[in-house]
Protein backbone atom coordinates (compact mmCIF):
# COMPACT_ATOMS: atom_id res chain seq x y z
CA UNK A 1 41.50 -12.38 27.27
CA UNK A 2 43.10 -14.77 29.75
CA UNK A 3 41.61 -14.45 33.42
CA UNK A 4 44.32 -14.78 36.53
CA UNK A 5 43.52 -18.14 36.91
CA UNK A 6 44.64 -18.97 32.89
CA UNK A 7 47.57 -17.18 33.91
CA UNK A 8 48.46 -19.37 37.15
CA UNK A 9 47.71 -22.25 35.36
CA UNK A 10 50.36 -21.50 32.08
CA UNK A 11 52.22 -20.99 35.38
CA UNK A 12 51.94 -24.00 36.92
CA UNK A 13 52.30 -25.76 33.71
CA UNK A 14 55.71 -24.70 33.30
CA UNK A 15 56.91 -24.64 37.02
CA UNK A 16 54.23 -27.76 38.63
CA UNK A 17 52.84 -27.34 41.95
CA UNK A 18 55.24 -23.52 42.87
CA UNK A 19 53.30 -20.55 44.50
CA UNK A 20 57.23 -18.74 44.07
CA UNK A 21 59.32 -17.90 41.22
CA UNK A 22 62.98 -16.39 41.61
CA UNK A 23 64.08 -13.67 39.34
CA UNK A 24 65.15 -15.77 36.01
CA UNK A 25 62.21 -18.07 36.60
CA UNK A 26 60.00 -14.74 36.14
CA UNK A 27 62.14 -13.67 33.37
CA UNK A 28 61.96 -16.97 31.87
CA UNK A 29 58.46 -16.31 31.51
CA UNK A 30 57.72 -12.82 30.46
CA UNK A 31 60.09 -13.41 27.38
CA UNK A 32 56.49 -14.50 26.00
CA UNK A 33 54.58 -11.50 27.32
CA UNK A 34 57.16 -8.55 27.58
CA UNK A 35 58.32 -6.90 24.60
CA UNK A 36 61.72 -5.95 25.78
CA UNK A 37 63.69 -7.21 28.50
CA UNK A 38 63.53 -2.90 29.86
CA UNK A 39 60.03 -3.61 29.94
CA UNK A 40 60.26 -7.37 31.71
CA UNK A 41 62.66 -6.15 33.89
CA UNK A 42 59.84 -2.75 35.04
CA UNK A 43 57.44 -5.60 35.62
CA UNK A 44 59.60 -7.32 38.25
CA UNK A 45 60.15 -4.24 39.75
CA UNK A 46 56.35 -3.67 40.27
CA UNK A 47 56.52 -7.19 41.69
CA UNK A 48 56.59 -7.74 45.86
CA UNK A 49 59.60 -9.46 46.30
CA UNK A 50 59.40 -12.07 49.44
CA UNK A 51 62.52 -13.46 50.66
CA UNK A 52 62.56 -17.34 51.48
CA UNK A 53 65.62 -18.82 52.44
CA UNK A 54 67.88 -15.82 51.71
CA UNK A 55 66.53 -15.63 48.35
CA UNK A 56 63.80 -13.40 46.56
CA UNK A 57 61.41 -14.77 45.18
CA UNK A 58 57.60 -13.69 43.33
CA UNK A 59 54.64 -14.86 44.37
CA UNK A 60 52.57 -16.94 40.99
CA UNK A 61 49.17 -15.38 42.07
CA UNK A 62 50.93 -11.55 42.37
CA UNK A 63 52.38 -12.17 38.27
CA UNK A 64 49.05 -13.72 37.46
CA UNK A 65 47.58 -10.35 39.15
CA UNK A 66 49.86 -8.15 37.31
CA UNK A 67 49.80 -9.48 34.19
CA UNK A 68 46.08 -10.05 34.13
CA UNK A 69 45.93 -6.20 35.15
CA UNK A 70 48.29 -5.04 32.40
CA UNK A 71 46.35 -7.21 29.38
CA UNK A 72 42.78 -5.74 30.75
CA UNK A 73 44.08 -1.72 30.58
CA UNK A 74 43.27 -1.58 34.82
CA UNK A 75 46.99 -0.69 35.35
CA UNK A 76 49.75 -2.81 37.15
């Protein structure tokens, strides 16, 4: 099982040096961990959204968070 800090990492590796994704960038990424885009699109949702520049964006460490909750059964 990946910890949160795997998951920033894979993160990072994609998108170097971002604490933020927008939207697409998030969706981008769960097409590798969501089985449907209903169910990528119900982990956004869970997401905080933070607005920077008139845009939303995630936070890396709050999708590590989630998805570290969701693979270890603790909930999201």
């Amino acid at each position: 099982m990946a910890t949160k800090r795997d998951i920033i990492d894979d993160i990072r590796s994609i998108w170097p040096g971002t604490g933020v994704l927008s939207k697409a960038d998030v969706l981008r990424y769960l097409k590798d961990h969501a089985k449907t885009s209903a169910e990528a699109n119900e982990f956004i949702c869970s997401l905080e959204p933070v607005k920077i520049n008139k845009s939303t964006k995630y936070f890396v460490v709050d999708i590590a968070d989630k998805l570290y909750r969701r693979q270890s059964g603790t909930g999201a």
